[in-house]
PDB file of N, CA and C in Angstrom:
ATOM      1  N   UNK A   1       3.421  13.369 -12.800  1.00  0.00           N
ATOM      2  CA  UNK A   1       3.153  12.262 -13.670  1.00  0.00           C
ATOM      3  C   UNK A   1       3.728  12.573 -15.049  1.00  0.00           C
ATOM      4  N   UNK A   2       4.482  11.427 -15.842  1.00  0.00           N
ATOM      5  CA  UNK A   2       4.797  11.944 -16.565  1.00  0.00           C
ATOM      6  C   UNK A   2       3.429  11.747 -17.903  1.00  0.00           C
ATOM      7  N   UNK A   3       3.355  13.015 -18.650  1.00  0.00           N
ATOM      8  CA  UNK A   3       2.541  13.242 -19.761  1.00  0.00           C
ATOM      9  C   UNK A   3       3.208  12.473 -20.849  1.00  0.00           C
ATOM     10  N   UNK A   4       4.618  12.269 -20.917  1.00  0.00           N
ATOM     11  CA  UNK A   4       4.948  11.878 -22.475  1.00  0.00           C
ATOM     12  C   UNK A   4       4.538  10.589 -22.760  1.00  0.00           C
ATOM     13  N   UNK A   5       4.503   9.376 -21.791  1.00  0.00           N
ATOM     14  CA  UNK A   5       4.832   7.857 -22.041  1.00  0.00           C
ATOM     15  C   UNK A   5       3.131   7.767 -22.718  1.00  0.00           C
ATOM     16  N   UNK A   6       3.149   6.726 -23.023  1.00  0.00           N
ATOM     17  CA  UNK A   6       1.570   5.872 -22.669  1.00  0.00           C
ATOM     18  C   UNK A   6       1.027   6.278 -24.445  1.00  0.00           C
ATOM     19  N   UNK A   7       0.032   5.795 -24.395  1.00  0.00           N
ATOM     20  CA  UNK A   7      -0.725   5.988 -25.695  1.00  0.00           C
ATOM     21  C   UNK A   7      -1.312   7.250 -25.909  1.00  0.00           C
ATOM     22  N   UNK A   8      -1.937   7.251 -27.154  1.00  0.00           N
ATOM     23  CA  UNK A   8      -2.394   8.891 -27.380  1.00  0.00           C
ATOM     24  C   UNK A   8      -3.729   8.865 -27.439  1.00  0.00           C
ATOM     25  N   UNK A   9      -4.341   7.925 -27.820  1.00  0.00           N
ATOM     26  CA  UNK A   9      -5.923   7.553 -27.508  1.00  0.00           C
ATOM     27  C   UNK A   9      -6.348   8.328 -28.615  1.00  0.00           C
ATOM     28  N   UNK A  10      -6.300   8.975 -29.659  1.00  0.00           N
ATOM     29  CA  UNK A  10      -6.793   9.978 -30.871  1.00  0.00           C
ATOM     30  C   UNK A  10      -6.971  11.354 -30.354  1.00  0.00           C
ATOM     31  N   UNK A  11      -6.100  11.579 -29.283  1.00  0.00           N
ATOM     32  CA  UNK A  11      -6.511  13.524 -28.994  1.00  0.00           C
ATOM     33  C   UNK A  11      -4.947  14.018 -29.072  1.00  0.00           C
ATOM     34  N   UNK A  12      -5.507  15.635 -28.937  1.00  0.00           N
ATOM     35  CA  UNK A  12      -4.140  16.348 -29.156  1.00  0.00           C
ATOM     36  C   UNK A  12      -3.778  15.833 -27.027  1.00  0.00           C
ATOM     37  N   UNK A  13      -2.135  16.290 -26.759  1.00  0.00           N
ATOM     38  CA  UNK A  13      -2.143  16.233 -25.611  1.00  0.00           C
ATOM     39  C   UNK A  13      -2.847  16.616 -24.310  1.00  0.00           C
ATOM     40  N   UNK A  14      -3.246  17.908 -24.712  1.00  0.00           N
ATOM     41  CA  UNK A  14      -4.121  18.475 -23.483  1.00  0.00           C
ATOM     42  C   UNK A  14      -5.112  17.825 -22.946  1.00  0.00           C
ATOM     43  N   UNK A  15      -6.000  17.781 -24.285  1.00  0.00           N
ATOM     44  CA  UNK A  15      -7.447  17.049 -24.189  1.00  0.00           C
ATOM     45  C   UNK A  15      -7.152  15.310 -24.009  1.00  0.00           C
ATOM     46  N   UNK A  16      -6.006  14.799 -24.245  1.00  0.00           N
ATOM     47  CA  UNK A  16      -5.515  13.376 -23.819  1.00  0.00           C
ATOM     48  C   UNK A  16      -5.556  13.699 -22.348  1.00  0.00           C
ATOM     49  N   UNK A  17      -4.742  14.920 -21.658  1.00  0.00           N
ATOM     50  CA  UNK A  17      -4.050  14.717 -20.320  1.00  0.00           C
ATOM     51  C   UNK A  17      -5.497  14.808 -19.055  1.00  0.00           C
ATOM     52  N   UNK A  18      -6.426  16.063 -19.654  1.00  0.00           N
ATOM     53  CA  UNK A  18      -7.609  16.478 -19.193  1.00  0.00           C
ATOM     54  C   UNK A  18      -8.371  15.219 -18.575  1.00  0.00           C
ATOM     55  N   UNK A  19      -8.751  14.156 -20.198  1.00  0.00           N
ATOM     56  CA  UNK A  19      -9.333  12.927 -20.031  1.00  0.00           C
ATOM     57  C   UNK A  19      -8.612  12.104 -18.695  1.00  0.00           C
ATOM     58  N   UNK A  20      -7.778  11.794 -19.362  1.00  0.00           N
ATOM     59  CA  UNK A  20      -7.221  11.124 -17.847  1.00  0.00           C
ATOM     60  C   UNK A  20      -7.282  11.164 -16.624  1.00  0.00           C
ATOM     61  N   UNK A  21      -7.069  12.663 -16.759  1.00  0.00           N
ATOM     62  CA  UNK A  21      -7.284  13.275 -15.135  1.00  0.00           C
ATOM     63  C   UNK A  21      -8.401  13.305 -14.640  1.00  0.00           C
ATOM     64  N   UNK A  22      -9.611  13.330 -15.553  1.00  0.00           N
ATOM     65  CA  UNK A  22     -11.058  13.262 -14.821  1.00  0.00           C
ATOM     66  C   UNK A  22     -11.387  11.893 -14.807  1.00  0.00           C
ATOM     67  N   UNK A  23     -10.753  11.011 -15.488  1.00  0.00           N
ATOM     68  CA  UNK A  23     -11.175   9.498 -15.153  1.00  0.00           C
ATOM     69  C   UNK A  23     -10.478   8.964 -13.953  1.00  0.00           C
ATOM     70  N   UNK A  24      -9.588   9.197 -13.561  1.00  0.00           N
ATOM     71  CA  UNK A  24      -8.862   9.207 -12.821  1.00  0.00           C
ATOM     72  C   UNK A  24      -9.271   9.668 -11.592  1.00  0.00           C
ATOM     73  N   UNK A  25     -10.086  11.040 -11.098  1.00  0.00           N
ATOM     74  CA  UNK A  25     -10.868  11.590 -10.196  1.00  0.00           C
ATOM     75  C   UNK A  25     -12.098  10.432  -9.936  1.00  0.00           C
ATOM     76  N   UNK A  26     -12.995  10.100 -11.123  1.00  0.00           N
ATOM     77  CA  UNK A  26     -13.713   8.973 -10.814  1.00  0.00           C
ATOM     78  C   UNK A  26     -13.206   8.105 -10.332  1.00  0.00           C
ATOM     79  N   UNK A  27     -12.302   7.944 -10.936  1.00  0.00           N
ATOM     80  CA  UNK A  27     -11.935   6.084 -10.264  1.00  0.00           C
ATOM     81  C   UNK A  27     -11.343   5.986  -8.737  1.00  0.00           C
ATOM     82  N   UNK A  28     -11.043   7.055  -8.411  1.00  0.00           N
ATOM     83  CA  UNK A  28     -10.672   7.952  -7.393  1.00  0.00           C
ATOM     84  C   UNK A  28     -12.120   7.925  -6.160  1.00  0.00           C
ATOM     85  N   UNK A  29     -13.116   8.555  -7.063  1.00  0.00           N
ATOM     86  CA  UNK A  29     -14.251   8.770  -6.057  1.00  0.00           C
ATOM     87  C   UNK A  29     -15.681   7.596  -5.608  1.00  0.00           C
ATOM     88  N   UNK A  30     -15.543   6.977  -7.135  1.00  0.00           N
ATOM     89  CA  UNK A  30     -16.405   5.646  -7.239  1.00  0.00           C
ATOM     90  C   UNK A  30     -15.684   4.592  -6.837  1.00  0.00           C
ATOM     91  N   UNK A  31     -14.164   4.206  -7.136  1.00  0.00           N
ATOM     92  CA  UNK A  31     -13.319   2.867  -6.823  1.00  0.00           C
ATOM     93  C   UNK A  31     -13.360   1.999  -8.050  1.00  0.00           C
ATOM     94  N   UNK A  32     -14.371   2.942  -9.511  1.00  0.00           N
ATOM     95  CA  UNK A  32     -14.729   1.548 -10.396  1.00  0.00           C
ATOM     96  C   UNK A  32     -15.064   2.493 -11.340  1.00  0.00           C
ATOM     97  N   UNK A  33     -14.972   2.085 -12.780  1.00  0.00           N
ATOM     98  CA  UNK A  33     -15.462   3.002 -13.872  1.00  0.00           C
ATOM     99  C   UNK A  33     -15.053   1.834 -14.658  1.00  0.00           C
ATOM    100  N   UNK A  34     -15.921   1.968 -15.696  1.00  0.00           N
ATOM    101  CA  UNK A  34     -16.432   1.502 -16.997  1.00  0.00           C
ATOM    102  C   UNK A  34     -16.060   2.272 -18.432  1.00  0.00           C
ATOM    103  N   UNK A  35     -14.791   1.866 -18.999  1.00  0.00           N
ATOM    104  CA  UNK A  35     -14.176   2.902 -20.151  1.00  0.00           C
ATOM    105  C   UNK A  35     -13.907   1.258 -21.227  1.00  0.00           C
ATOM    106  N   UNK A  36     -13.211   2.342 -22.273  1.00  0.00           N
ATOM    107  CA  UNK A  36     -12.606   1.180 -23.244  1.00  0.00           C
ATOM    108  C   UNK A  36     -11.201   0.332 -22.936  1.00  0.00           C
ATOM    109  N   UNK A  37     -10.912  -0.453 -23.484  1.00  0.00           N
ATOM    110  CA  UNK A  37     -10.010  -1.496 -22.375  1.00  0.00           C
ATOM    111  C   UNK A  37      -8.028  -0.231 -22.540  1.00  0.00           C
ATOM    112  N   UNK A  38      -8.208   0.221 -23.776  1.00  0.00           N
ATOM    113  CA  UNK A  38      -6.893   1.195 -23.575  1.00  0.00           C
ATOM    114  C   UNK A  38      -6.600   2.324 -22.972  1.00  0.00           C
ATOM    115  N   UNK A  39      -8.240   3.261 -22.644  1.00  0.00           N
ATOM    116  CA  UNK A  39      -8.044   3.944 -21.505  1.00  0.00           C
ATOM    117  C   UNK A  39      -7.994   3.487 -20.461  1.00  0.00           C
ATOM    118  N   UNK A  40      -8.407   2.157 -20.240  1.00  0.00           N
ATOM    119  CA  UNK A  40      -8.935   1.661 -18.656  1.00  0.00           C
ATOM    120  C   UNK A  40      -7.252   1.359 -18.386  1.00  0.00           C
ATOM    121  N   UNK A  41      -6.058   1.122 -19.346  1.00  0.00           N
ATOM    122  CA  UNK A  41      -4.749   0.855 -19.151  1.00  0.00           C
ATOM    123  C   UNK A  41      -3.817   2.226 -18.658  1.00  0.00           C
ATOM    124  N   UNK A  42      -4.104   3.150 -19.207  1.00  0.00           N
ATOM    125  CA  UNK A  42      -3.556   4.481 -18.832  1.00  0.00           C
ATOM    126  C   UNK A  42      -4.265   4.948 -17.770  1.00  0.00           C
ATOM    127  N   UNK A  43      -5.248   4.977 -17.258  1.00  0.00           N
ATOM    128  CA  UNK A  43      -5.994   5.466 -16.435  1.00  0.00           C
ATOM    129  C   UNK A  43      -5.353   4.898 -15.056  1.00  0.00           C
ATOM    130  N   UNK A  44      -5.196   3.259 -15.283  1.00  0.00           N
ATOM    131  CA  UNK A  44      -4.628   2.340 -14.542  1.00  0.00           C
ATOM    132  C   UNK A  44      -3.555   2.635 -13.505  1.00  0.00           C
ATOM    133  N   UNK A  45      -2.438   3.659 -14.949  1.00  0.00           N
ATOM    134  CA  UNK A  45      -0.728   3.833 -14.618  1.00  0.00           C
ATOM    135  C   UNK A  45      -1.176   4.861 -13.770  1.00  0.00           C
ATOM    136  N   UNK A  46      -2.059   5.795 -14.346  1.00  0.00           N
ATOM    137  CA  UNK A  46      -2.064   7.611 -13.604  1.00  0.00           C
ATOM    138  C   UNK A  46      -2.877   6.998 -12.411  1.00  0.00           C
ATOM    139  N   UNK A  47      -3.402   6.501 -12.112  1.00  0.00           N
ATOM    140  CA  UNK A  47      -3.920   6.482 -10.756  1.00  0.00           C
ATOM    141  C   UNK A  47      -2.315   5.691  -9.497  1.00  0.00           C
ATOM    142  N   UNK A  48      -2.282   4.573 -10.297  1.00  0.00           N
ATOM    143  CA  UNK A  48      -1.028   3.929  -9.126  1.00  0.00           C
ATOM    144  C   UNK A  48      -0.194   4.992  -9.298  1.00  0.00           C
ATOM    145  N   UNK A  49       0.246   5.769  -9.805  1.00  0.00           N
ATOM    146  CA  UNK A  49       1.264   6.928  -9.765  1.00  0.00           C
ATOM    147  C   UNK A  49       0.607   7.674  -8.531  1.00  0.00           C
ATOM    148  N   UNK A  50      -0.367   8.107  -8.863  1.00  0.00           N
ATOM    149  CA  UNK A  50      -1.084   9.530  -8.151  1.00  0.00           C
ATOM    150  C   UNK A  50      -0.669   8.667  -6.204  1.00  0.00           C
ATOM    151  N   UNK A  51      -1.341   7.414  -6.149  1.00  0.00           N
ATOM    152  CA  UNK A  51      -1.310   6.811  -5.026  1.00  0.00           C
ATOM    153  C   UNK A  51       0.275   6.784  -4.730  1.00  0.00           C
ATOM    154  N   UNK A  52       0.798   6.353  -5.677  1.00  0.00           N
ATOM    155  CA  UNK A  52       2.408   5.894  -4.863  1.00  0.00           C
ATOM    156  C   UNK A  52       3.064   7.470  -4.286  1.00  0.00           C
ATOM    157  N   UNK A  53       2.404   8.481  -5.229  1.00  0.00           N
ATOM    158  CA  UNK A  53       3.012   9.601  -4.944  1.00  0.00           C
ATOM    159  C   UNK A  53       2.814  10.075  -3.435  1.00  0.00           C
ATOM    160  N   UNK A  54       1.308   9.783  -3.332  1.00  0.00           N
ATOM    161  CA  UNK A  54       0.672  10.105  -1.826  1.00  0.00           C
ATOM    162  C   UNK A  54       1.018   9.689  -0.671  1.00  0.00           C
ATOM    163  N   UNK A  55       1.609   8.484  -0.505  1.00  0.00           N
ATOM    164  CA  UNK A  55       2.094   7.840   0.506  1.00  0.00           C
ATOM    165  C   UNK A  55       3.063   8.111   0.482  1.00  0.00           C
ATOM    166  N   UNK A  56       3.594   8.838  -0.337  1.00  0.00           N
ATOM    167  CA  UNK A  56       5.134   9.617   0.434  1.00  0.00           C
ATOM    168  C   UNK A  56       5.165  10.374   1.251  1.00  0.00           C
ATOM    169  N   UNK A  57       4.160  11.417   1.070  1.00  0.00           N
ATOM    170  CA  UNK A  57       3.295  12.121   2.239  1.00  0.00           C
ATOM    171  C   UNK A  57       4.707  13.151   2.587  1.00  0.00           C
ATOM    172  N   UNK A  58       5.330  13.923   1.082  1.00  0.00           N
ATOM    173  CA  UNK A  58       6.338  15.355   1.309  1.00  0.00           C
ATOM    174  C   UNK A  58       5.375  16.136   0.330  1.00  0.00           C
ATOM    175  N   UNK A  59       6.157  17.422   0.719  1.00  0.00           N
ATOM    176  CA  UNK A  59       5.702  18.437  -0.237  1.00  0.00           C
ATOM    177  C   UNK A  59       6.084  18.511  -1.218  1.00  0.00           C
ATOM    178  N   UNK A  60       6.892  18.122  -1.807  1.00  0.00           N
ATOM    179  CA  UNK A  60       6.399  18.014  -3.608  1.00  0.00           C
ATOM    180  C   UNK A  60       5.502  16.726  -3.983  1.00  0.00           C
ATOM    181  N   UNK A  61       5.341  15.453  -3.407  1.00  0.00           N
ATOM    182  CA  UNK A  61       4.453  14.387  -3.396  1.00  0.00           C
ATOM    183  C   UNK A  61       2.986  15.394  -3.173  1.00  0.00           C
ATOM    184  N   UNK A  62       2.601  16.026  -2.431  1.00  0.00           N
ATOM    185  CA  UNK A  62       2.011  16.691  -2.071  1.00  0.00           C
ATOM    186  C   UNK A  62       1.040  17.783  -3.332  1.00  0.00           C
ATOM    187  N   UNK A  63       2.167  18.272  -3.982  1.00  0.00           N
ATOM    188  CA  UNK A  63       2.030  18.899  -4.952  1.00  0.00           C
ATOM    189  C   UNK A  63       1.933  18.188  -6.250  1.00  0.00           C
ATOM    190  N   UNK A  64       2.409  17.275  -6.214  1.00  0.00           N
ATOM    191  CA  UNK A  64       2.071  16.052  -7.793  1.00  0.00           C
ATOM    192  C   UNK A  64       0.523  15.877  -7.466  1.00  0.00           C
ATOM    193  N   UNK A  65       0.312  15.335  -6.184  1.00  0.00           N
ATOM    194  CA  UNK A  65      -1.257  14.859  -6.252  1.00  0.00           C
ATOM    195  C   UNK A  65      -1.984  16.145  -6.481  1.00  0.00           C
ATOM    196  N   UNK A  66      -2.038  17.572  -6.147  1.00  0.00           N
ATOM    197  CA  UNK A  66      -2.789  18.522  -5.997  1.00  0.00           C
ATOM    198  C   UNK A  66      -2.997  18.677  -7.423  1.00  0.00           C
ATOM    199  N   UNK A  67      -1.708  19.254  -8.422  1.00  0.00           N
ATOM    200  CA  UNK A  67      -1.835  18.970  -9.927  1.00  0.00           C
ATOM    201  C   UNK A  67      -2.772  18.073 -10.706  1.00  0.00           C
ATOM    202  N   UNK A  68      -2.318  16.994 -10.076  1.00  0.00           N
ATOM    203  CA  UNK A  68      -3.018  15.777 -10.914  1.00  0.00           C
ATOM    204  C   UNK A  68      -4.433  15.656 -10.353  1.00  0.00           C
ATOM    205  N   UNK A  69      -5.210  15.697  -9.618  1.00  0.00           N
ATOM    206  CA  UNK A  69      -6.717  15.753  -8.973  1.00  0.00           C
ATOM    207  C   UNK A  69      -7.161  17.214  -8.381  1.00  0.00           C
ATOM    208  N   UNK A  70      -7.700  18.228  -8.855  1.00  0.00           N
ATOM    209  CA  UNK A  70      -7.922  19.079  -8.402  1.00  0.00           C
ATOM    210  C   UNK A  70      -9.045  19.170  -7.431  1.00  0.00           C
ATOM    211  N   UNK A  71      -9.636  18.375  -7.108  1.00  0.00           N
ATOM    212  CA  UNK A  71     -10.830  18.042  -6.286  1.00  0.00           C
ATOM    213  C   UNK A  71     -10.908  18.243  -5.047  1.00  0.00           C
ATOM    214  N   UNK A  72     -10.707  18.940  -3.907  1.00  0.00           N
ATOM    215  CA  UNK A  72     -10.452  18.646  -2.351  1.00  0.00           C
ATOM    216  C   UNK A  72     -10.677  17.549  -2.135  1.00  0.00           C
ATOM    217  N   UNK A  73     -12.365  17.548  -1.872  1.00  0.00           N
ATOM    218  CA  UNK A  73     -12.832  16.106  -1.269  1.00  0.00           C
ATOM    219  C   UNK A  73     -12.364  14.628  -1.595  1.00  0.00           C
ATOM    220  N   UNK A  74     -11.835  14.807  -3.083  1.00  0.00           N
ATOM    221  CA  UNK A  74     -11.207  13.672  -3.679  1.00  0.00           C
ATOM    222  C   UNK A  74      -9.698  13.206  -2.665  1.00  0.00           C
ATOM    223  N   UNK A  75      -8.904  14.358  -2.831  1.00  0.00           N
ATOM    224  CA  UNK A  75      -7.724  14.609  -2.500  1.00  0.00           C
ATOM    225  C   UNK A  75      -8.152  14.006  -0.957  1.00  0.00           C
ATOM    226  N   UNK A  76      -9.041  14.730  -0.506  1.00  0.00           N
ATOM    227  CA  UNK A  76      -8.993  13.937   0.939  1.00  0.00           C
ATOM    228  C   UNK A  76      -9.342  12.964   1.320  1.00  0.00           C
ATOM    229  N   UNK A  77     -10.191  11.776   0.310  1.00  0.00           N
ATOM    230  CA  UNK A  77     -10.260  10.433   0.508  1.00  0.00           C
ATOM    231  C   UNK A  77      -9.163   9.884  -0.065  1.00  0.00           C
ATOM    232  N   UNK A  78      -8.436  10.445  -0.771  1.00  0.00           N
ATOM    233  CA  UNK A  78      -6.633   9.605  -1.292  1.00  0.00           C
ATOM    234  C   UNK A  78      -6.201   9.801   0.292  1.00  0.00           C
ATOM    235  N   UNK A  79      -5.827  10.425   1.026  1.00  0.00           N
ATOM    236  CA  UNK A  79      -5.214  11.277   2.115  1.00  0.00           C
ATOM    237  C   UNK A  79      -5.515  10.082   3.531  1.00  0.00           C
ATOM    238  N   UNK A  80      -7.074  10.569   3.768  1.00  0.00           N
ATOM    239  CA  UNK A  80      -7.599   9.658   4.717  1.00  0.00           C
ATOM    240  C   UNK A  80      -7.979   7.996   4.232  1.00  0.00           C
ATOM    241  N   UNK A  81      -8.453   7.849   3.048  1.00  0.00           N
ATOM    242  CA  UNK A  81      -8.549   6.351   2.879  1.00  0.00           C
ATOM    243  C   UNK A  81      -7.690   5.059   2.127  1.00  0.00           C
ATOM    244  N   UNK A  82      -7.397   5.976   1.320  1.00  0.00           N
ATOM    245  CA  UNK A  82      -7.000   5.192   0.216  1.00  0.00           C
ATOM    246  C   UNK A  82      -5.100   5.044   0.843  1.00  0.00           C
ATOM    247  N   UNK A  83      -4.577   6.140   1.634  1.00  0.00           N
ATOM    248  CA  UNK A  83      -3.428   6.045   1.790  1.00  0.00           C
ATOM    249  C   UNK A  83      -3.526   4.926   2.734  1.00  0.00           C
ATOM    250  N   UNK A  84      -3.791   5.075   3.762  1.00  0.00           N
ATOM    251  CA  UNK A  84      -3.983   3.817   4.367  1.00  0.00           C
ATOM    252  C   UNK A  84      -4.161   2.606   4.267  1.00  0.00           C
ATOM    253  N   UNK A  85      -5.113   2.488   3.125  1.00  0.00           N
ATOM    254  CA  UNK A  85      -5.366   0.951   2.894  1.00  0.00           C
ATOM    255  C   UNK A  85      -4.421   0.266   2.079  1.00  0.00           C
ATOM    256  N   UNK A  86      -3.585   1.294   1.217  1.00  0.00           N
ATOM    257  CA  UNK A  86      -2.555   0.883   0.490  1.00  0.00           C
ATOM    258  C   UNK A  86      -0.832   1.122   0.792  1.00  0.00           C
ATOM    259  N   UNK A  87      -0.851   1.565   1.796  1.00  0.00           N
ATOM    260  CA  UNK A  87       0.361   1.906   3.099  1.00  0.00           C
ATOM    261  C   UNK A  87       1.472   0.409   2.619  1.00  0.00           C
ATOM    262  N   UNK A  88       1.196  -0.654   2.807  1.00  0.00           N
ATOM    263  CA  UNK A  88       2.117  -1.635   2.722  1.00  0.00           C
ATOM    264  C   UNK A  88       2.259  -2.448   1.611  1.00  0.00           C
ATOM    265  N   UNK A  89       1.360  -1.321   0.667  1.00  0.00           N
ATOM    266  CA  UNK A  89       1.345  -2.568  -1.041  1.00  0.00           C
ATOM    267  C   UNK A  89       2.549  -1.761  -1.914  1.00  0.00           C
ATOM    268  N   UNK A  90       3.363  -2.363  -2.029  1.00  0.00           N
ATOM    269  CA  UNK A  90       4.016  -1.783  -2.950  1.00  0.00           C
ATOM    270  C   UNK A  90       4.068  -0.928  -3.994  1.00  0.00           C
ATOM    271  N   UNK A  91       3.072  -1.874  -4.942  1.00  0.00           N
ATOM    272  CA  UNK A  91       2.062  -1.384  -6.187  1.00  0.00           C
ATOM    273  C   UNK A  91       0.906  -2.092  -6.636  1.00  0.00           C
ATOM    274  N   UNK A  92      -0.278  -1.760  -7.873  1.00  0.00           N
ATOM    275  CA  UNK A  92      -0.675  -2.346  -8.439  1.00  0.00           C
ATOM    276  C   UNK A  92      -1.813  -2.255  -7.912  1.00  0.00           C
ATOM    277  N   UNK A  93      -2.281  -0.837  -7.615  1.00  0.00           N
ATOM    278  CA  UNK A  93      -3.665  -0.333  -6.533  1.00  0.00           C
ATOM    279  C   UNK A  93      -4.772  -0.571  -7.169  1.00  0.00           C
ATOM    280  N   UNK A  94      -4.670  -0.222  -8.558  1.00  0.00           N
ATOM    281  CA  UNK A  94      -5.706  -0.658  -9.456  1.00  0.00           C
ATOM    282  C   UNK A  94      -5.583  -2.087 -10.442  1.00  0.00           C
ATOM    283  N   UNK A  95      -6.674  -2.676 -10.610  1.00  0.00           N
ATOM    284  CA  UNK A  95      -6.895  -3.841 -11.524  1.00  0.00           C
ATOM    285  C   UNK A  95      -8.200  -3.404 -12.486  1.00  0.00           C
ATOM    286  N   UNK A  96      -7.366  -3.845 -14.085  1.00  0.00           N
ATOM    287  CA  UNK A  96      -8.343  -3.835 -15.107  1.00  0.00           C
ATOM    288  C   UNK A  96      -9.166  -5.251 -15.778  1.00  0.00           C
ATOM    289  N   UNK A  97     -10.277  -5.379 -15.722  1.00  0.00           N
ATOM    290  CA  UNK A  97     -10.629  -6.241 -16.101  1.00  0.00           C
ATOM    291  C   UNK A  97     -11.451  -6.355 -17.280  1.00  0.00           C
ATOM    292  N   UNK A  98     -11.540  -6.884 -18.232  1.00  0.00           N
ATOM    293  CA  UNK A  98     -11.841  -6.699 -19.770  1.00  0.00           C
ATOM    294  C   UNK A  98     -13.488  -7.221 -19.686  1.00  0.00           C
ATOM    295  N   UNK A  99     -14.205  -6.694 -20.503  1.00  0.00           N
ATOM    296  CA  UNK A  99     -15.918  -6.697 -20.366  1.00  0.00           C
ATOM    297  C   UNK A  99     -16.159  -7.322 -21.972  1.00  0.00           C
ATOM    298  N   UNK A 100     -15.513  -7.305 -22.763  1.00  0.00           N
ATOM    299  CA  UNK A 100     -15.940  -7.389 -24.085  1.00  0.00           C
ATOM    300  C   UNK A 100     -16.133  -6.402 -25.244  1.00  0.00           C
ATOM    301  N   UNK A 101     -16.613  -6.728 -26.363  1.00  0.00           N
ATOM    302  CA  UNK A 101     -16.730  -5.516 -27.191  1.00  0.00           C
ATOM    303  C   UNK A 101     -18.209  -4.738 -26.710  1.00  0.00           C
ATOM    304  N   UNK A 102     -18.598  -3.419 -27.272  1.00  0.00           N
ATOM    305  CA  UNK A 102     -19.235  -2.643 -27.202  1.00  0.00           C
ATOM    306  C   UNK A 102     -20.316  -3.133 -28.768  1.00  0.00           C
ATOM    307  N   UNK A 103     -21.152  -2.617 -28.294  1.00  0.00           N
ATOM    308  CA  UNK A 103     -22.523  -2.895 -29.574  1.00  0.00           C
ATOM    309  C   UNK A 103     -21.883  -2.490 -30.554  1.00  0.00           C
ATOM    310  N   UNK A 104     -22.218  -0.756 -29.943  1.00  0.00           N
ATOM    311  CA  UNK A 104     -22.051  -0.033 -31.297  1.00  0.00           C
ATOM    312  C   UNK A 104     -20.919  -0.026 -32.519  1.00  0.00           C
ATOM    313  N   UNK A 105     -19.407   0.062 -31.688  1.00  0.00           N
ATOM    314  CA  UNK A 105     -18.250   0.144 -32.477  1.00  0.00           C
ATOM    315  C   UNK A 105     -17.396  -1.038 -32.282  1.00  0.00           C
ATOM    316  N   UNK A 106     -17.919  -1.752 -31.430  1.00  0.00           N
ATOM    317  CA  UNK A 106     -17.372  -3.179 -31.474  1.00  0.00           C
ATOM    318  C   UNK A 106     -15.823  -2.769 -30.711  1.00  0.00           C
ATOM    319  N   UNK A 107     -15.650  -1.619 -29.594  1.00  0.00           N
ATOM    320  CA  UNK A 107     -14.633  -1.362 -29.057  1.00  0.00           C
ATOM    321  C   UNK A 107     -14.408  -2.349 -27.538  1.00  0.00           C
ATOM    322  N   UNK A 108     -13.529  -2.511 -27.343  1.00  0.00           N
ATOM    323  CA  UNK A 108     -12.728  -3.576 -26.627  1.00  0.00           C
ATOM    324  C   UNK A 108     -13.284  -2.786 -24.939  1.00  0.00           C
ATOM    325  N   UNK A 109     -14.083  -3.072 -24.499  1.00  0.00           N
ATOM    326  CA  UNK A 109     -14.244  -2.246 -22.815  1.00  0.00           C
ATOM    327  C   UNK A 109     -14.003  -2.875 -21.869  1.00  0.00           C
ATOM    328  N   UNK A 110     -13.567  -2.392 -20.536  1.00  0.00           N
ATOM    329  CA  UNK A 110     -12.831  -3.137 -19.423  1.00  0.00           C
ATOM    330  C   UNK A 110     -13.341  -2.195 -18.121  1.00  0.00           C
ATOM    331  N   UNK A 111     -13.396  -2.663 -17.407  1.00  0.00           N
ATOM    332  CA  UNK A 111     -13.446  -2.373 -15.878  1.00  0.00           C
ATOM    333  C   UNK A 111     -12.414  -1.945 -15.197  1.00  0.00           C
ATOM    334  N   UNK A 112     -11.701  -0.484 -14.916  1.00  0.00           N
ATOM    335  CA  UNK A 112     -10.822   0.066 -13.589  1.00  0.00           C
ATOM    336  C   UNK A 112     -11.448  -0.372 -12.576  1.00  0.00           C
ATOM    337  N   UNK A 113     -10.612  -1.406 -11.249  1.00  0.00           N
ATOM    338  CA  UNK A 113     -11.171  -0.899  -9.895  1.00  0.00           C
ATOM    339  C   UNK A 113     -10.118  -0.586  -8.439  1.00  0.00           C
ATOM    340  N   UNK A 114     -10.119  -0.008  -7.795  1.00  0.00           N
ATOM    341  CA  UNK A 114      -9.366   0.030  -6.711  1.00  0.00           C
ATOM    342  C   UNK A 114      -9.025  -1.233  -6.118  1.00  0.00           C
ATOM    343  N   UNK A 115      -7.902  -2.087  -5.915  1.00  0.00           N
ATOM    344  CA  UNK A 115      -8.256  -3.082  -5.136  1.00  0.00           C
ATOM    345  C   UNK A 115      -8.421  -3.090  -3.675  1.00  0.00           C
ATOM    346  N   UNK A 116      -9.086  -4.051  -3.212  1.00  0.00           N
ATOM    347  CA  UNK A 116      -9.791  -3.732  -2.001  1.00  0.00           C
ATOM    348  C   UNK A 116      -8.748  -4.526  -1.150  1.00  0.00           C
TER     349      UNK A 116
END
């Protein structure tokens, strides 16, 4: 995946790339997470990446997903479920849908979900 594109969200890179990757594991393990509407956009890209990568189903595809989700069990519902159900979609595995502002900071929040 590439690290350079996408927004910076206010962190240095690591702690940008970290975030991602564990929202990404959720959205991965739940199908749905609840963030602010500009992570829920990057989160969006790194997941249809992680998927398009999987259904290539070689060993370096293989090795992008292992990088990017360190999880087994995760890795093996991309593997057994998720490859499958998304086998003939081109793209666009995930959909964000916008919730409104937040109380406190009045930040913009949206809904990741797998589409079904």
């Amino acid at each position: 995946m590439n690290t350079h594109a996408g927004r910076k969200l206010g962190r240095p890179t690591g702690a940008r790339f970290a975030m991602i990757r564990n929202q990404a594991a959720s959205l991965l393990k739940h199908e749905q997470i609840r963030t602010t509407y500009a992570k829920a956009r990057e989160v969006s890209r790194f997941t249809d990446g992680i998927i398009a990568a999987a259904k290539k189903k070689t060993l370096p595809s293989l090795r992008v997903v292992a990088a990017a989700i360190p999880d087994r069990d995760i890795r093996k519902k991309i593997y057994d479920v998720l490859v499958p159900r998304y086998q003939a979609r081109p793209g666009g595995m995930t959909r964000v849908l916008r919730l409104g502002a937040r109380d406190g900071d009045n930040a913009q929040m949206a809904v990741v979900k797998l589409v079904s």
